[in-house]
N, C-alpha and C. Protein backbone atom coordinates (compact mmCIF):
# COMPACT_ATOMS: atom_id res chain seq x y z
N UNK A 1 113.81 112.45 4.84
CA UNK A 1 113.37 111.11 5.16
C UNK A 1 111.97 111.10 5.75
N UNK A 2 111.72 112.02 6.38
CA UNK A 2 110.30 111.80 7.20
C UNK A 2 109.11 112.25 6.45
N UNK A 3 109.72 113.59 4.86
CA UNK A 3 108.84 113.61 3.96
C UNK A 3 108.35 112.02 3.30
N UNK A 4 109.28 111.62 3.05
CA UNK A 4 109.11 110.21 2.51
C UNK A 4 108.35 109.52 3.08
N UNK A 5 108.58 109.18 4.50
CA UNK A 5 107.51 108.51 5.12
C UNK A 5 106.35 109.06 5.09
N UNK A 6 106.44 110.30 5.37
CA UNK A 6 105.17 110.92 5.46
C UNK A 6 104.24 110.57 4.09
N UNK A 7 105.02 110.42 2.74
CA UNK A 7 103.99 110.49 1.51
C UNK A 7 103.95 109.23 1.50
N UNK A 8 104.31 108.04 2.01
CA UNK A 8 104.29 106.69 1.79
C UNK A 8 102.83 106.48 2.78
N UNK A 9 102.98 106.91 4.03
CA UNK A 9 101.52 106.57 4.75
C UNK A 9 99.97 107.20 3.85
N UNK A 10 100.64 108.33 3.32
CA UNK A 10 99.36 109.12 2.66
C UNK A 10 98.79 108.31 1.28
N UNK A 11 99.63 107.72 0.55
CA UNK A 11 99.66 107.02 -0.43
C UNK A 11 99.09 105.22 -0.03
N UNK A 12 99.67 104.71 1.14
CA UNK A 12 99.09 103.78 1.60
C UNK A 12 97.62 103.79 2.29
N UNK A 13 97.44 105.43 2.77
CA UNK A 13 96.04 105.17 3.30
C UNK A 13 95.43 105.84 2.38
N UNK A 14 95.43 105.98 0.85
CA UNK A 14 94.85 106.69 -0.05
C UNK A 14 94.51 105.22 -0.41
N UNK A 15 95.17 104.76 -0.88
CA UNK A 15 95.17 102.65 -1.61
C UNK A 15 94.37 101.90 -0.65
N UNK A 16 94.31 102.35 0.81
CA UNK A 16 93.66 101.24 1.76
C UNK A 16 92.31 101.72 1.85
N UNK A 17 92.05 103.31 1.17
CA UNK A 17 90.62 103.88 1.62
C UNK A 17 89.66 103.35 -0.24
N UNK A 18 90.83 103.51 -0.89
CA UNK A 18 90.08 103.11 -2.28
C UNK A 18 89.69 101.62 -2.33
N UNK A 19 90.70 100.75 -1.84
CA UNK A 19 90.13 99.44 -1.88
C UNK A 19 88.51 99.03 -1.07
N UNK A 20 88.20 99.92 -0.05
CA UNK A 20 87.25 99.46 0.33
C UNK A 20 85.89 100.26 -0.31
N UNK A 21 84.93 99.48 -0.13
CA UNK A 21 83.73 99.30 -1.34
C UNK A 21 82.53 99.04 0.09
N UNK A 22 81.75 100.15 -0.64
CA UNK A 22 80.46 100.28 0.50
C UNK A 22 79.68 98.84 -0.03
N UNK A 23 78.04 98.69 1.12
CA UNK A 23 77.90 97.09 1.17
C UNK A 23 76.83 97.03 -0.37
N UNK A 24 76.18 98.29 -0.87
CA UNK A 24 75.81 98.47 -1.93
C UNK A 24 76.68 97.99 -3.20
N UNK A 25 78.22 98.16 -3.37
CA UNK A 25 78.89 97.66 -4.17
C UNK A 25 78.94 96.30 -3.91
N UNK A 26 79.00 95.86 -2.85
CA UNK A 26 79.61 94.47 -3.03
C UNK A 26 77.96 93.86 -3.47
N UNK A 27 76.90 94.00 -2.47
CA UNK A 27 75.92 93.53 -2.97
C UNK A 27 75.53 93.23 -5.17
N UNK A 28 75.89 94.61 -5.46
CA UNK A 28 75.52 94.62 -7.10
C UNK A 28 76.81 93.87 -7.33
N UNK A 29 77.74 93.57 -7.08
CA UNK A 29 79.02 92.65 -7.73
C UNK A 29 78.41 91.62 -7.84
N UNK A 30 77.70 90.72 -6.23
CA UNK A 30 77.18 89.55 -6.24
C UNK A 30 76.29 89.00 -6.63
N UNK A 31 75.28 90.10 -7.38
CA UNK A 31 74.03 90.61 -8.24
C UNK A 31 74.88 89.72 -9.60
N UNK A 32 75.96 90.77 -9.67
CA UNK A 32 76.65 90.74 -11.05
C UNK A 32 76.93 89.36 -11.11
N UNK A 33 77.89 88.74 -10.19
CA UNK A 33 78.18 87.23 -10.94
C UNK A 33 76.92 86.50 -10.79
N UNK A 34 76.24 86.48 -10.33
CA UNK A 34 74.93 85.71 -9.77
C UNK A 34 74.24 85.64 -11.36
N UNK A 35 73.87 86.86 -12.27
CA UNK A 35 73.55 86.82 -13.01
C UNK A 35 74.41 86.25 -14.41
N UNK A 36 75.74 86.18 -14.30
CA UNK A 36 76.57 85.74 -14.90
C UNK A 36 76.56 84.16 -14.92
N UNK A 37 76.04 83.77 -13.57
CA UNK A 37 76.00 81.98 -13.49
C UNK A 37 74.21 81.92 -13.95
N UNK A 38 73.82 83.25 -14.53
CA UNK A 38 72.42 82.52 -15.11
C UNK A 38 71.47 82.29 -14.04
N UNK A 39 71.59 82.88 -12.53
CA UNK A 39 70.35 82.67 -11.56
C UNK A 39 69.70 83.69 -11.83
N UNK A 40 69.64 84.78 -12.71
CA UNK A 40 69.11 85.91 -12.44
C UNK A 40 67.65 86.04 -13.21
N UNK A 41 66.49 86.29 -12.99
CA UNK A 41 65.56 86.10 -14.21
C UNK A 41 65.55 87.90 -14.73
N UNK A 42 66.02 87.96 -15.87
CA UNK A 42 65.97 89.26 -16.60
C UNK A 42 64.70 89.54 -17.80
N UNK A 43 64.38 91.18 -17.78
CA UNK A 43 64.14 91.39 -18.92
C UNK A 43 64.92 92.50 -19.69
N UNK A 44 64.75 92.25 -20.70
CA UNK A 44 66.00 93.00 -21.56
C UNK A 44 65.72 93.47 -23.05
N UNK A 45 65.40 95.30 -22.73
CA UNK A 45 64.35 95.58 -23.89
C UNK A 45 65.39 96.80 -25.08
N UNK A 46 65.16 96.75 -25.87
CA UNK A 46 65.91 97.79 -26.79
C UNK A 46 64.78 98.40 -27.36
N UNK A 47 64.78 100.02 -27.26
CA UNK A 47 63.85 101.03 -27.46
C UNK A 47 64.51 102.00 -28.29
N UNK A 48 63.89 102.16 -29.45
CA UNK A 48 64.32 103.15 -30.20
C UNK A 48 64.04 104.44 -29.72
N UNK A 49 64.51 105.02 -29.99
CA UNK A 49 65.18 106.50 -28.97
C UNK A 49 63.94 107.74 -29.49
N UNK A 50 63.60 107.64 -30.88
CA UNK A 50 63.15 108.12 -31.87
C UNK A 50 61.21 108.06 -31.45
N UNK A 51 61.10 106.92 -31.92
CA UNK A 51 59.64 106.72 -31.99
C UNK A 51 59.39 105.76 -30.29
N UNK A 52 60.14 105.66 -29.52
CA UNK A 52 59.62 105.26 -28.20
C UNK A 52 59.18 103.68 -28.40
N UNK A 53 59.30 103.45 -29.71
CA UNK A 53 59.19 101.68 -29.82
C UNK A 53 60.35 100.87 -29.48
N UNK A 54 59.98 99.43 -28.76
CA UNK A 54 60.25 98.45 -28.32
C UNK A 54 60.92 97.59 -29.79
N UNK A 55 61.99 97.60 -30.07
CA UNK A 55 62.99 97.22 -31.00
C UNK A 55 63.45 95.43 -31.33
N UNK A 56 63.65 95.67 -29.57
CA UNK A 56 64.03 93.88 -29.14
C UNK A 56 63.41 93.46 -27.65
N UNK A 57 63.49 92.31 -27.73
CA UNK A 57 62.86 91.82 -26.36
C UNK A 57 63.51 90.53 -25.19
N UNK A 58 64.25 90.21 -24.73
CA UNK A 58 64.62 89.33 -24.06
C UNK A 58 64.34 88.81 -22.79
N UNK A 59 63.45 87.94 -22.41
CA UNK A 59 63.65 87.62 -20.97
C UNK A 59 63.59 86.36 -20.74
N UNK A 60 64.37 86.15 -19.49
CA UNK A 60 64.36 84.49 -19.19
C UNK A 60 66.34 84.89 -17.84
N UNK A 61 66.78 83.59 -17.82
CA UNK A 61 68.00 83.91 -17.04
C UNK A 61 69.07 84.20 -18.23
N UNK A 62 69.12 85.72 -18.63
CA UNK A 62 70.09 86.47 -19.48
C UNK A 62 70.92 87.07 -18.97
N UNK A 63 72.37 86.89 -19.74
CA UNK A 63 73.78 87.58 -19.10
C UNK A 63 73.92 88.22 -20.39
N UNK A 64 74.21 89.83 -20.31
CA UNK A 64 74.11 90.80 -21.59
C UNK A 64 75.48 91.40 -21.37
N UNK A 65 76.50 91.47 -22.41
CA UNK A 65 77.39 92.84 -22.85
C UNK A 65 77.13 93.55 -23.84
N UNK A 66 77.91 94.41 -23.69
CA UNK A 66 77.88 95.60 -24.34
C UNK A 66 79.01 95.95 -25.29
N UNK A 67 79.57 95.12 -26.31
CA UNK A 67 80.83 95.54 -26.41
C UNK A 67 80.58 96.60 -27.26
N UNK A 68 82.22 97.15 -28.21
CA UNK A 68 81.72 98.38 -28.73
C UNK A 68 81.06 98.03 -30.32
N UNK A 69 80.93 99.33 -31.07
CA UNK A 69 80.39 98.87 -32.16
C UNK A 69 78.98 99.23 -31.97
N UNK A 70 78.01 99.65 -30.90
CA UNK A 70 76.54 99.88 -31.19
C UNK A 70 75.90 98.08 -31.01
N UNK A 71 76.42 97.44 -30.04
CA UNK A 71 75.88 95.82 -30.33
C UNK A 71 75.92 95.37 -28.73
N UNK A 72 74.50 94.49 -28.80
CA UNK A 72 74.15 94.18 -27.23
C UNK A 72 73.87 92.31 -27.83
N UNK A 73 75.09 91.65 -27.07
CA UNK A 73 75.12 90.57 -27.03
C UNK A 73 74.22 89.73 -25.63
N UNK A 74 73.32 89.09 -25.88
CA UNK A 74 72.31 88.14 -24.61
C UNK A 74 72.58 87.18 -24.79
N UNK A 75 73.45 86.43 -23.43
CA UNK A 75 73.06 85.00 -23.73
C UNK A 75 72.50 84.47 -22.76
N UNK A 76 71.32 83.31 -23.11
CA UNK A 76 70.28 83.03 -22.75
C UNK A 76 70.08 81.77 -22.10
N UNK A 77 69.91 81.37 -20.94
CA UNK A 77 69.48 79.97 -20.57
C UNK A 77 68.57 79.50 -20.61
N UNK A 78 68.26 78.44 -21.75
CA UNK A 78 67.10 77.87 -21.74
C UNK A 78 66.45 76.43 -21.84
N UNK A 79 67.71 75.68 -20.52
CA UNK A 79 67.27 74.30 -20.28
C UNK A 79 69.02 73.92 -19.64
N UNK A 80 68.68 72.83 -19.04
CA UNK A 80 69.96 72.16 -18.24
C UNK A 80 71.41 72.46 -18.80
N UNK A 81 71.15 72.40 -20.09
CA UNK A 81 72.73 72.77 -20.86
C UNK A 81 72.01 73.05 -21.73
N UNK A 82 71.28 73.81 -22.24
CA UNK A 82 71.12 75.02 -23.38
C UNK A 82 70.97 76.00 -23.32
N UNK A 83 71.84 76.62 -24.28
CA UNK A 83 71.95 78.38 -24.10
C UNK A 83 72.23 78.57 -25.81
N UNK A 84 71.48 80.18 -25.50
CA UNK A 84 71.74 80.53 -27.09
C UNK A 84 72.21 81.57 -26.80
N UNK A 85 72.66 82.40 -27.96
CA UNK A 85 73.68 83.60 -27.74
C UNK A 85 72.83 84.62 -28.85
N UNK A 86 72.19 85.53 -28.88
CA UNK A 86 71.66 86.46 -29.65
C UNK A 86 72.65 88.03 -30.05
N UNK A 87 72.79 88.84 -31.02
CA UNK A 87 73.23 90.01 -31.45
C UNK A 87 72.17 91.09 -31.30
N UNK A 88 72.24 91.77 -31.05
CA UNK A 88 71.11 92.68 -31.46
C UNK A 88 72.17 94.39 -31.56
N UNK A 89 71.97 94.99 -32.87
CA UNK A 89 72.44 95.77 -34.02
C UNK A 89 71.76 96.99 -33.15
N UNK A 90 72.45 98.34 -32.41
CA UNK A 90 71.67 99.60 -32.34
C UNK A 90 72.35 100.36 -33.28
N UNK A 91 71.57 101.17 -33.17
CA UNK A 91 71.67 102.61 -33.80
C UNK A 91 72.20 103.83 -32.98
N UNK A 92 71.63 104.93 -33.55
CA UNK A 92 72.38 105.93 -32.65
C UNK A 92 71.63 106.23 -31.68
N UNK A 93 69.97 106.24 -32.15
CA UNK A 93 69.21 106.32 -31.61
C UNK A 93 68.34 105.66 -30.47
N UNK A 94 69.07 104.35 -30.42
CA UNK A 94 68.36 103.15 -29.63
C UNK A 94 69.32 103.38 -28.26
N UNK A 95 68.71 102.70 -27.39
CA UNK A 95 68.86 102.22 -25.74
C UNK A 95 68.36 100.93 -25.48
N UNK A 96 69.41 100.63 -24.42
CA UNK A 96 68.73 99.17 -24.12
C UNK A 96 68.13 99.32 -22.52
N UNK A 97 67.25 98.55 -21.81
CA UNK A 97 67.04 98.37 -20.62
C UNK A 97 67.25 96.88 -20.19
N UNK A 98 67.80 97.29 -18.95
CA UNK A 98 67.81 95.89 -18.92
C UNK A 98 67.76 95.56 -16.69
N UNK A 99 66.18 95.05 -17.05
CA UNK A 99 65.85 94.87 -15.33
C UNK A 99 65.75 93.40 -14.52
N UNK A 100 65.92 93.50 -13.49
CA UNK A 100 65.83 91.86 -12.69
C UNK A 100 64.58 91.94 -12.70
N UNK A 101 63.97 91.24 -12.70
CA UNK A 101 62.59 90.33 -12.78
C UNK A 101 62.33 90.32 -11.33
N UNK A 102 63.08 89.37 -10.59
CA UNK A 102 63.10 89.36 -8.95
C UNK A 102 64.03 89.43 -8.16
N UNK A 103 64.27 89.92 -7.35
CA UNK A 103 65.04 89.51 -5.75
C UNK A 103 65.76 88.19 -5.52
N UNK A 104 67.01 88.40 -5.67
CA UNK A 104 67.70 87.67 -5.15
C UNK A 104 68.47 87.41 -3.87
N UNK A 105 68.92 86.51 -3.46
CA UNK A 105 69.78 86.61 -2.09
C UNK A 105 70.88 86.74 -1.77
N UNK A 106 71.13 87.94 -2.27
CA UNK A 106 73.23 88.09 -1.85
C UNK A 106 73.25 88.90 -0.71
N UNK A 107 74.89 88.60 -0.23
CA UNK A 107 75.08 89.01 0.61
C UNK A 107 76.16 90.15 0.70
N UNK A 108 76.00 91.69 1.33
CA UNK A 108 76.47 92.66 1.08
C UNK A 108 78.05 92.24 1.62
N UNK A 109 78.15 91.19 2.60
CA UNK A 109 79.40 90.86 3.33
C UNK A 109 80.43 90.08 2.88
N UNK A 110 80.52 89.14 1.46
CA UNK A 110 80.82 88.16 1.24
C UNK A 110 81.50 88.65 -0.13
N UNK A 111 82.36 87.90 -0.83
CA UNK A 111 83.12 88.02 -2.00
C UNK A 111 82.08 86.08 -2.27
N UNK A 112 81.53 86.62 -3.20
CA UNK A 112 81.12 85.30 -4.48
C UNK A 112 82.15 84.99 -5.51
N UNK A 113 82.36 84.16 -5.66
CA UNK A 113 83.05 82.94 -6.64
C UNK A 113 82.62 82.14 -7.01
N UNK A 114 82.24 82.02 -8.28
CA UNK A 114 81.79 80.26 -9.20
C UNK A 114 82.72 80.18 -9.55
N UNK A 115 83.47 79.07 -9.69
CA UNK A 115 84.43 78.38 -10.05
C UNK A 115 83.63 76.89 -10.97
N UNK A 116 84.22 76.71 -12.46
CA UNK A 116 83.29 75.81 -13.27
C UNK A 116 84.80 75.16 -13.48
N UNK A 117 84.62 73.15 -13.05
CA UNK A 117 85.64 73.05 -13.38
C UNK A 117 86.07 72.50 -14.74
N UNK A 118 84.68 72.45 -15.43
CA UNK A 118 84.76 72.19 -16.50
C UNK A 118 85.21 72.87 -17.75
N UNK A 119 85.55 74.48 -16.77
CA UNK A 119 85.96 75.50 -17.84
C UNK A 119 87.42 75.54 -17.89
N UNK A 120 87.85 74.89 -16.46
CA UNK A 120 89.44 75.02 -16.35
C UNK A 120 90.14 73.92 -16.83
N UNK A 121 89.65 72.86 -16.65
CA UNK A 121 89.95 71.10 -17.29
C UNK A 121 89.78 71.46 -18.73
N UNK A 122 90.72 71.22 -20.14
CA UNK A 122 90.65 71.30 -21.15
C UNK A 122 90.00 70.00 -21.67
N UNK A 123 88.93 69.74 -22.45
CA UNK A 123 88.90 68.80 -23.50
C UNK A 123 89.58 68.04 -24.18
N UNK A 124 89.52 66.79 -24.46
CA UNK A 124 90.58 65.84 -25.18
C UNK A 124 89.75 64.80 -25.48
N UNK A 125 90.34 64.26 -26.58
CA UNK A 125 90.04 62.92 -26.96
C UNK A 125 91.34 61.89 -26.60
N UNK A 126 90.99 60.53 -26.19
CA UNK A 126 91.53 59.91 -26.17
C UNK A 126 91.62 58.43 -27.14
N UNK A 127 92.64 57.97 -27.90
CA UNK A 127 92.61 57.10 -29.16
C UNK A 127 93.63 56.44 -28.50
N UNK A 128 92.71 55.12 -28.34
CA UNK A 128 93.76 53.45 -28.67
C UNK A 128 93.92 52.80 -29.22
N UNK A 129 94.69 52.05 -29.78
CA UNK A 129 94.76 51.41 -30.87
C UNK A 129 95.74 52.28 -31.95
N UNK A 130 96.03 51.20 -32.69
CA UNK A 130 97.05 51.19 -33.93
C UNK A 130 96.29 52.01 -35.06
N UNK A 131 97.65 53.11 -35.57
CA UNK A 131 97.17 53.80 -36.90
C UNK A 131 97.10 53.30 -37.97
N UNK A 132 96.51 53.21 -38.84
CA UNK A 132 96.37 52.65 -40.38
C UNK A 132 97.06 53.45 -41.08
């Protein structure tokens, strides 16, 4: 029984030491959504690996993945409600960079949340009147 306890505290303070996150992590998290809500001004370059040339070019407030496949998706803010969404195709040979422009203000202490409630409220039309 007291092994038991004993591996239950070791296991609980193994889970209580992993959950916590130095102020460097939390800071780049808040980096991370910050740039996700589009405050971030980025540039965002794809360099062929090969000849040291500049491939693609992006900057402005850009939120970039990476999914798989060799493909770097940017999407781009560029006005009150416009955004475009770009592909850009690597190779084996290509890399992307991708740097903040400037300094932002997060805080190493804080958990950030945007909450959009326009993303959680579904769309609908509403029709009155009699069908033909």
């Amino acid at each position: 029984m007291k092994r038991v306890l004993a591996a239950a505290v070791i296991v609980g303070a193994m889970l209580g030491l992993a959950a916590c996150t130095s102020d460097a992590d939390k800071a780049s998290e808040n980096i991370a959504t910050a740039a996700e809500a589009f405050e971030v001004q980025r540039s965002i370059v794809g360099i062929n690996g090969i000849t040291g040339e500049t491939i693609f070019f992006a900057e402005g407030r850009c939120s970039f993945e990476y999914p798989s496949g060799g493909r770097v998706d940017v999407t781009c803010k560029y006005g009150p409600s416009e955004y475009r969404k770009h592909t850009f195709i690597l190779g084996d040979q290509d890399s992307v960079v991708v740097t903040q422009e400037k300094p932002i203000d997060v805080s190493e202490y804080h958990t950030r949340i945007v909450l959009k409630p326009q993303n959680v409220i579904p769309e609908f039309d509403i029709m009155v009147g009699e069908d033909e």
